[in-house]
Protein backbone atom coordinates (compact mmCIF):
# COMPACT_ATOMS: atom_id res chain seq x y z
CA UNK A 1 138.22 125.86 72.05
CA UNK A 2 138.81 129.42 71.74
CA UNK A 3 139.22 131.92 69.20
CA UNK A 4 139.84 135.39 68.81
CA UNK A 5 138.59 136.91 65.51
CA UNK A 6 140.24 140.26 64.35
CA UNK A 7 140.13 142.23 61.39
CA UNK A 8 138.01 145.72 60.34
CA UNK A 9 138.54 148.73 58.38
CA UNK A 10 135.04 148.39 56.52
CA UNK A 11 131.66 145.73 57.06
CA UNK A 12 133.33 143.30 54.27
CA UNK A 13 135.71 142.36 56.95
CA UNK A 14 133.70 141.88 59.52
CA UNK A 15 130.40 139.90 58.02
CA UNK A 16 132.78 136.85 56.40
CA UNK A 17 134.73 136.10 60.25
CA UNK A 18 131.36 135.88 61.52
CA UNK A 19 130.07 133.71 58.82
CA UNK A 20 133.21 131.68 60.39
CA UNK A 21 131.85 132.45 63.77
CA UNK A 22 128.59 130.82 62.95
CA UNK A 23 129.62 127.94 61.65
CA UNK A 24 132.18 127.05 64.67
CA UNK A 25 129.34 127.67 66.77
CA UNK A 26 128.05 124.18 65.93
CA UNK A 27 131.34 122.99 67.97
CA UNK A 28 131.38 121.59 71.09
CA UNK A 29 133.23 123.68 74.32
CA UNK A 30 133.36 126.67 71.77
CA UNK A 31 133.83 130.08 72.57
CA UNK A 32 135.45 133.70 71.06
CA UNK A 33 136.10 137.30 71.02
CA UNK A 34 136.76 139.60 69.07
CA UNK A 35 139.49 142.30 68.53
CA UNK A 36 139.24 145.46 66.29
CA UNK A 37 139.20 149.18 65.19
CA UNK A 38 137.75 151.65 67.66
CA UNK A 39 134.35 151.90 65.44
CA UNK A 40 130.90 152.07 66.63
CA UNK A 41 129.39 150.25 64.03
CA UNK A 42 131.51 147.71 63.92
CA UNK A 43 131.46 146.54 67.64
CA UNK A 44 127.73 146.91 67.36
CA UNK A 45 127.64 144.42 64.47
CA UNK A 46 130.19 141.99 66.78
CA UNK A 47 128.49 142.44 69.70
CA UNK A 48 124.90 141.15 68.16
CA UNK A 49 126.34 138.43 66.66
CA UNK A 50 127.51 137.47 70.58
CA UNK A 51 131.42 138.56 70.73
CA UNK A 52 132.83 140.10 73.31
CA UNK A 53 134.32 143.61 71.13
CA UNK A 54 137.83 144.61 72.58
CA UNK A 55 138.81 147.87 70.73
CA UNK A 56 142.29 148.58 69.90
CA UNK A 57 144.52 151.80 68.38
CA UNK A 58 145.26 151.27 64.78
CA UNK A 59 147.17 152.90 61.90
CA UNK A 60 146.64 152.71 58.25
CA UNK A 61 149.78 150.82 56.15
CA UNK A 62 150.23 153.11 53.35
CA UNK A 63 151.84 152.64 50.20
CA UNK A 64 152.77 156.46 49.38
CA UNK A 65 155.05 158.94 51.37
CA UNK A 66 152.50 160.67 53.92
CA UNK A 67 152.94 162.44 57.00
CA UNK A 68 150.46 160.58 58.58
CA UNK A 69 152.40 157.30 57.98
CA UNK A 70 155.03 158.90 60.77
CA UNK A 71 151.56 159.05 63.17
CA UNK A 72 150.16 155.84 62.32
CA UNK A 73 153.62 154.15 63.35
CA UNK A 74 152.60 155.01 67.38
CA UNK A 75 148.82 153.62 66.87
CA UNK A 76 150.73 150.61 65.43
CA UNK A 77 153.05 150.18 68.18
CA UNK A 78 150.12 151.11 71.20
CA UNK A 79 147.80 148.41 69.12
CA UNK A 80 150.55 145.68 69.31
CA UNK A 81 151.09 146.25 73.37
CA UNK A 82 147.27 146.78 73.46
CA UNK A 83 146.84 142.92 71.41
CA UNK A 84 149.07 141.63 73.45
CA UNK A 85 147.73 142.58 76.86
CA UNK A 86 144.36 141.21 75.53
CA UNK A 87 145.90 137.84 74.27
CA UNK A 88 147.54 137.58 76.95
CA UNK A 89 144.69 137.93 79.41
CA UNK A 90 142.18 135.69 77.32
CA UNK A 91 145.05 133.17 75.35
CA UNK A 92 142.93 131.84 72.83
CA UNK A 93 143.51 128.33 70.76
CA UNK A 94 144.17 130.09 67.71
CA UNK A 95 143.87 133.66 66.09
CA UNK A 96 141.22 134.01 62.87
CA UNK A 97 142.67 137.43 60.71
CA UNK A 98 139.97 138.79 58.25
CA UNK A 99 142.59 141.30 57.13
CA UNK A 100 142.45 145.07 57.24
CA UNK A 101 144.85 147.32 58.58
CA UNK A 102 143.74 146.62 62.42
CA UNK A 103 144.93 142.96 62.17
CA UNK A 104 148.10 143.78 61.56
CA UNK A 105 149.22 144.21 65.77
CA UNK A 106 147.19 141.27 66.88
CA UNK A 107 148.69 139.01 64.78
CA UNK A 108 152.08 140.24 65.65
CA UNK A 109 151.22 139.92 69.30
CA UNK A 110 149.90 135.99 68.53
CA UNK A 111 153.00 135.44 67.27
CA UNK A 112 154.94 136.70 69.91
CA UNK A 113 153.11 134.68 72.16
CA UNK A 114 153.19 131.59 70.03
CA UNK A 115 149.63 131.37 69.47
CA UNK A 116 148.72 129.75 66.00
CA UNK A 117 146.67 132.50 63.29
CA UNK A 118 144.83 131.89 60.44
CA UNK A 119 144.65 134.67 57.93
CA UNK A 120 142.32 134.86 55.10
CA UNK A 121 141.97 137.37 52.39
CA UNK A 122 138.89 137.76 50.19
CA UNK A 123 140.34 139.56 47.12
CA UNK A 124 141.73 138.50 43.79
CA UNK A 125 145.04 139.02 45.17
CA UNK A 126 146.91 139.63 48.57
CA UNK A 127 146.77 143.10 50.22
CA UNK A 128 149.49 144.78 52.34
CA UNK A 129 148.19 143.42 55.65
CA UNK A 130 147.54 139.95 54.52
CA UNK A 131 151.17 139.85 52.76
CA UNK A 132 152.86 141.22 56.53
CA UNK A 133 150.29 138.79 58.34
CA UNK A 134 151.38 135.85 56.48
CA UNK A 135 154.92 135.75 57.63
CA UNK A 136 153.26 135.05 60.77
CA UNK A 137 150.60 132.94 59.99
CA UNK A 138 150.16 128.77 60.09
CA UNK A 139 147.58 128.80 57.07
CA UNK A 140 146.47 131.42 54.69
CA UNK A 141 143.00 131.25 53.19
CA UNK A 142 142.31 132.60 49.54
CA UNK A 143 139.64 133.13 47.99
CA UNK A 144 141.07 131.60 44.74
CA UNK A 145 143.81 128.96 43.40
CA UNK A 146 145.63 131.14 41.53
CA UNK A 147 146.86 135.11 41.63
CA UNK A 148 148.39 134.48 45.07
CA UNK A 149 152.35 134.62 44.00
CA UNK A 150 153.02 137.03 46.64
CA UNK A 151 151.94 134.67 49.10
CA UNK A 152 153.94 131.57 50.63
CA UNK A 153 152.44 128.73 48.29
CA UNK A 154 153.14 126.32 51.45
CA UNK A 155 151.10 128.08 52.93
CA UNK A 156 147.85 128.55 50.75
CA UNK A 157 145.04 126.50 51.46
CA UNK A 158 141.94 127.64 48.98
CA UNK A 159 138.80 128.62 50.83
CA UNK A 160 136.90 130.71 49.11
CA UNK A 161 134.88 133.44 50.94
CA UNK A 162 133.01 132.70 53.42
CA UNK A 163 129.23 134.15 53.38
CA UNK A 164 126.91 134.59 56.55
CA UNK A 165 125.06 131.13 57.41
CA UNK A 166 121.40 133.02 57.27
CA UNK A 167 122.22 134.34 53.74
CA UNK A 168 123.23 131.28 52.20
CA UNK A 169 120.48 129.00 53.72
CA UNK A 170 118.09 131.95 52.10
CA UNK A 171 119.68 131.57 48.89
CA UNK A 172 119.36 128.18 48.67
CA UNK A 173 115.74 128.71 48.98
CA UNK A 174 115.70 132.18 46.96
CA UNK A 175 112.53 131.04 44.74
CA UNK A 176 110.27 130.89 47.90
CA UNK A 177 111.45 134.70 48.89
CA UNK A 178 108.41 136.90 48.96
CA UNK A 179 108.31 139.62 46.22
CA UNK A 180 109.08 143.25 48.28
CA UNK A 181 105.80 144.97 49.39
CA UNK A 182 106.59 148.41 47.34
CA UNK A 183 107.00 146.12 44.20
CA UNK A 184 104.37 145.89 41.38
CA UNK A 185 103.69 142.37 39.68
CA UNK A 186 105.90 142.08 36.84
CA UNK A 187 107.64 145.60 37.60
CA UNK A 188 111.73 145.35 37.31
CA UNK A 189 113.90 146.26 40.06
CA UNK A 190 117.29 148.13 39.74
CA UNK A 191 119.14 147.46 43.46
CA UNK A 192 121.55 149.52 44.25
CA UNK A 193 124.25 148.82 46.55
CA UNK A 194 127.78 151.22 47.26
CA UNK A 195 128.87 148.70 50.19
CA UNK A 196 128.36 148.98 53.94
CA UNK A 197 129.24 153.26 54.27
CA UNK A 198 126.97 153.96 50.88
CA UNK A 199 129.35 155.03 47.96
CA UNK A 200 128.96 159.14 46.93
CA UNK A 201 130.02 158.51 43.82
CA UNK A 202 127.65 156.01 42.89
CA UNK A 203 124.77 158.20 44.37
CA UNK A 204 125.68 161.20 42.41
CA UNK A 205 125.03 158.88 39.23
CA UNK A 206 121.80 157.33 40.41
CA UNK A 207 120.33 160.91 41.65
CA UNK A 208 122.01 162.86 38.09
CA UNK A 209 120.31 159.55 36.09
CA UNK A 210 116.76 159.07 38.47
CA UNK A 211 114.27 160.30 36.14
CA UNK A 212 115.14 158.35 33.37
CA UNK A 213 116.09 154.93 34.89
CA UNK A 214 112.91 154.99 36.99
CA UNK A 215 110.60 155.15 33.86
CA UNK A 216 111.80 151.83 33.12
CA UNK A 217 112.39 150.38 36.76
CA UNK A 218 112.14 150.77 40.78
CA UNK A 219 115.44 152.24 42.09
CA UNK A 220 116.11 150.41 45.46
CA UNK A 221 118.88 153.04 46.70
CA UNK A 222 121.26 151.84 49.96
CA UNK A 223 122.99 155.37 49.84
CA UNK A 224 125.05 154.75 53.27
CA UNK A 225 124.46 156.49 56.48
CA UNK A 226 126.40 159.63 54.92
CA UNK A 227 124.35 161.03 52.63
CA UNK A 228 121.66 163.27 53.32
CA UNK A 229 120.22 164.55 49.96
CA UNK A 230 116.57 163.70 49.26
CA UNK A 231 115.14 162.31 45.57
CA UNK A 232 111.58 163.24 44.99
CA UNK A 233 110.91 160.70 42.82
CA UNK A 234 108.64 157.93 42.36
CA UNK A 235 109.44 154.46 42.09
CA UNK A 236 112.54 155.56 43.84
CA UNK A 237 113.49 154.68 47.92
CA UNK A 238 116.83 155.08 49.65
CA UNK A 239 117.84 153.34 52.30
CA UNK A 240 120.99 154.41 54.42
CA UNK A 241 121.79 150.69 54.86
CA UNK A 242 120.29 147.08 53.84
CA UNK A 243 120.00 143.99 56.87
CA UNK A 244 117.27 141.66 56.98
CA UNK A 245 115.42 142.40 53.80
CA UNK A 246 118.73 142.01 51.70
CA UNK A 247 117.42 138.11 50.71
CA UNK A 248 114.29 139.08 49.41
CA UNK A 249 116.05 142.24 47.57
CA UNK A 250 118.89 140.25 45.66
CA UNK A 251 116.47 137.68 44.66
CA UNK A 252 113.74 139.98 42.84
CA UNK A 253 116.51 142.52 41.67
CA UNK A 254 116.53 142.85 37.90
CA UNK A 255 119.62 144.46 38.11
CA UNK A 256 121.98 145.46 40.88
CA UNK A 257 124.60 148.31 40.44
CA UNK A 258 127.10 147.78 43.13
CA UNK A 259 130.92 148.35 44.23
CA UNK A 260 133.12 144.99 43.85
CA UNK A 261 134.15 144.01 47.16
CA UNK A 262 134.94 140.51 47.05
CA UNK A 263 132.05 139.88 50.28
CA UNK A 264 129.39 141.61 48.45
CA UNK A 265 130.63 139.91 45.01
CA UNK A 266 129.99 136.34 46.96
CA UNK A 267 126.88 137.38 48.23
CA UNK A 268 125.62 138.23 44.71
CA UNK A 269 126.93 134.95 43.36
CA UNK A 270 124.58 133.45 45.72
CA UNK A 271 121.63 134.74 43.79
CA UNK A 272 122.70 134.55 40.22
CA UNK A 273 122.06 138.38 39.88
CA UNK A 274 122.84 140.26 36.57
CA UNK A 275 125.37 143.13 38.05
CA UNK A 276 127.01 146.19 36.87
CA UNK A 277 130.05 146.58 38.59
CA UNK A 278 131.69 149.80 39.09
CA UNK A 279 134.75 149.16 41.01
CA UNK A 280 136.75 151.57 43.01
CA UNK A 281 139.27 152.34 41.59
CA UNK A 282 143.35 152.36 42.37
CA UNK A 283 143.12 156.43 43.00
CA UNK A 284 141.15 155.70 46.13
CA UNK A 285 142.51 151.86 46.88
CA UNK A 286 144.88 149.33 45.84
CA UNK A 287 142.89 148.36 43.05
CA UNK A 288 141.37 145.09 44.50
CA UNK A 289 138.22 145.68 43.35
CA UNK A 290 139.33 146.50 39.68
CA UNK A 291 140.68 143.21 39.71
CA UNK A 292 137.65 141.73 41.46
CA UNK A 293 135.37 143.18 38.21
CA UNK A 294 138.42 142.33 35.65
CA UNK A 295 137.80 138.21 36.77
CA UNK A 296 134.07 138.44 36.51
CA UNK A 297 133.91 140.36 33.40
CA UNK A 298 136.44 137.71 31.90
CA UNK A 299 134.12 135.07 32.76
CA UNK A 300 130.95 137.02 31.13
CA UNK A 301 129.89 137.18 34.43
CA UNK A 302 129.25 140.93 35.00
CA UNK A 303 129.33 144.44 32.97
CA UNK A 304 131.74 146.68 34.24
CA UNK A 305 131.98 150.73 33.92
CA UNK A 306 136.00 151.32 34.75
CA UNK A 307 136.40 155.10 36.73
CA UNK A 308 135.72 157.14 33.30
CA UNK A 309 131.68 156.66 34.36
CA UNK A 310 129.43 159.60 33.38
CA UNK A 311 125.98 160.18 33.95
CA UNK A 312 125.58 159.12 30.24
CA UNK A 313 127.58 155.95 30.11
CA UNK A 314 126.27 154.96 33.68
CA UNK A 315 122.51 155.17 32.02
CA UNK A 316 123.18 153.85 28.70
CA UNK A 317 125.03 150.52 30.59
CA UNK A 318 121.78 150.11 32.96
CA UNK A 319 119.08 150.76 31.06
CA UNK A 320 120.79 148.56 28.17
CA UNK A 321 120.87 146.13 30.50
CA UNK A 322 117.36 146.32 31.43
CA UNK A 323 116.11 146.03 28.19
CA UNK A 324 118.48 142.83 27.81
CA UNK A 325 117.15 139.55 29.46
CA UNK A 326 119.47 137.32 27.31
CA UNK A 327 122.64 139.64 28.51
CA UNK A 328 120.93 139.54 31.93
CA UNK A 329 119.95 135.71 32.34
CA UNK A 330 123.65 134.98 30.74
CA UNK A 331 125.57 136.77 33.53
CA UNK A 332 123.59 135.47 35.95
CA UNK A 333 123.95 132.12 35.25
CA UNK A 334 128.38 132.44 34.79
CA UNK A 335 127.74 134.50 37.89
CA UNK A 336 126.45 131.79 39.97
CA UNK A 337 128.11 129.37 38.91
CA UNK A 338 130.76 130.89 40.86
CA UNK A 339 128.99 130.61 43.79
CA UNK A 340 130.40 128.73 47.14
CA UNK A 341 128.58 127.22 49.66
CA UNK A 342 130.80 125.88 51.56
CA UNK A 343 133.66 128.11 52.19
CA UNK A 344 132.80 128.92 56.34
CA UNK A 345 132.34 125.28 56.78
CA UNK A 346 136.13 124.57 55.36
CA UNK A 347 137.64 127.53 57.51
CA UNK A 348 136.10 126.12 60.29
CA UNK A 349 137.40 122.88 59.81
CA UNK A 350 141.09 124.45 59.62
CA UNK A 351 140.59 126.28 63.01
CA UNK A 352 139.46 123.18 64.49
CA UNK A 353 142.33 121.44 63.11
CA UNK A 354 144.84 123.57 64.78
């Protein structure tokens, strides 16, 4: 069997398809490839995981008048022919869409050539290229069984997100993680996390705030690859970007301060961890990730600062927090109860199916 995995834009499309990819792994005959935005990082993070990268033109889907729109309309086009050349060459079983603006053209092209996709789509409710790749797609995962009215309801088929294999078998086993080297017994740690490129306006509030959250905690900083300001200040390390030791990290974090991305949202659900959510909000994006924080916070599950965050209110909420284990051990617990397991196991099952 055969499948070709597409989908990129950011690292929380690319991590849950290979969650996918290891799980199909276990099948017999198996193989895939992978097709995506011209992106360094990206193929690199592919490529280890053992997928051939094929790298295609792409053009953002906008949802306001831009002269760029008029441009991106050729790197659509060039990405379809380019899709279909590849499909064409390689004709996998079935196509796997994690969404993004580069999936758009490949599953175009599948369709064209009659190959079967599956899409999936993480968020609380369907983006642009999930609602144009669903015309075209056999099944569409969600992460969720309800908020998906955009979506063709014979189509649905509830999921849930789909974490990577080494994560989840960690989690399972988070109570044997080793406490990090650079952390005193008993000390509390605040992790912070601004997804896969760092977030500069969530390091502006950690730097503007150091002094005073790091009398009461360790600041664990992933700032993204980005920034290049230095913090003198102890009890305080930045990172440009978190792998291995992310486990060990999530499961000895006191608090984490993070984006809302539905992947890193699953990931924390894992680990039962007490978050404070600030979301991007719809100036920069379509919102998902206010809606992401809206369903948590409506379940008690996380505290959420909503794009009028200051230095003040950003301290206040974290180091109210931190003096809160009741608040703390509550949202952790509605947290991960949320948590899914299973979710790459029951994608895998549908792409076997086809």
């Amino acid at each position: 069997m055969v499948v070709c995995y597409t989908g990129g834009g950011t690292l929380g499309h690319v991590y849950p398809a290979l969650a996918v990819h290891e799980q199909m792994l276990e099948s017999p005959a198996y193989e895939a490839f992978w097709i995506g935005r011209n992106n360094a990082r990206e193929k690199a993070v592919v490529e280890a995981a053992g997928l051939s990268f094929f790298p295609i033109r792409s053009g953002k889907l906008r949802r306001y008048r831009s002269m760029r729109n008029v441009l991106d309309i050729g790197n659509i086009v060039l990405g379809f022919f380019q899709a279909l050349g590849i499909l064409s060459r390689h004709r996998p079983d079935v196509v796997f869409s994690k969404g993004g603006f580069v999936s758009v053209p490949p599953v175009l092209a599948a369709f064209v050539l009659r190959i079967p996709v599956v899409s999936h789509e993480s968020d609380t409710t369907a983006g642009l290229a999930t609602r144009i790749n669903a015309h075209f797609s056999r099944t569409v995962c969600v992460s969720h069984d309800h908020g998906f009215d955009t979506l063709p309801a014979s189509k649905l088929f509830v999921s849930g997100n789909p974490v990577r294999k080494a994560l989840v078998e960690q989690a399972k086993h988070k109570e044997t993680l080793e406490r990090p080297d650079f952390l005193a017994d008993g000390e509390p740690l605040v992790l912070v996390l601004g997804g896969s490129s760092g977030s500069a306006e969530i390091n502006d509030l950690v730097r503007n705030t150091v002094d005073a959250i790091a009398k009461k905690a360790f600041i664990y900083h992933q700032c993204g690859r980005e920034d290049g300001q230095e913090t003198a200040t102890e009890r305080y390390r930045k990172v440009p970007f978190i792998d291995t030791e992310l486990a060990r990290l999530l499961a000895h974090a006191t608090v984490v301060v993070s984006r809302a991305g539905a992947g890193t949202l699953a990931e924390l659900a894992l680990f039962g961890c007490a978050c404070l959510l600030i979301p991007l909000s719809s100036a920069y994006s379509r919102g998902d990730q206010v809606e992401n924080a809206q369903r948590l916070a409506n379940a008690g599950a996380a505290r959420v600062l909503y794009g009028d965050e200051s230095d003040g209110s950003f301290a206040e909420a974290l180091l109210g927090l931190l003096e809160d284990e009741q608040a703390r051990t509550s949202m952790g617990k509605a947290l991960g109860a949320s948590a899914d397991w299973d979710s790459a196991k029951r994608i895998a099952h549908v792409l076997m199916q086809i």
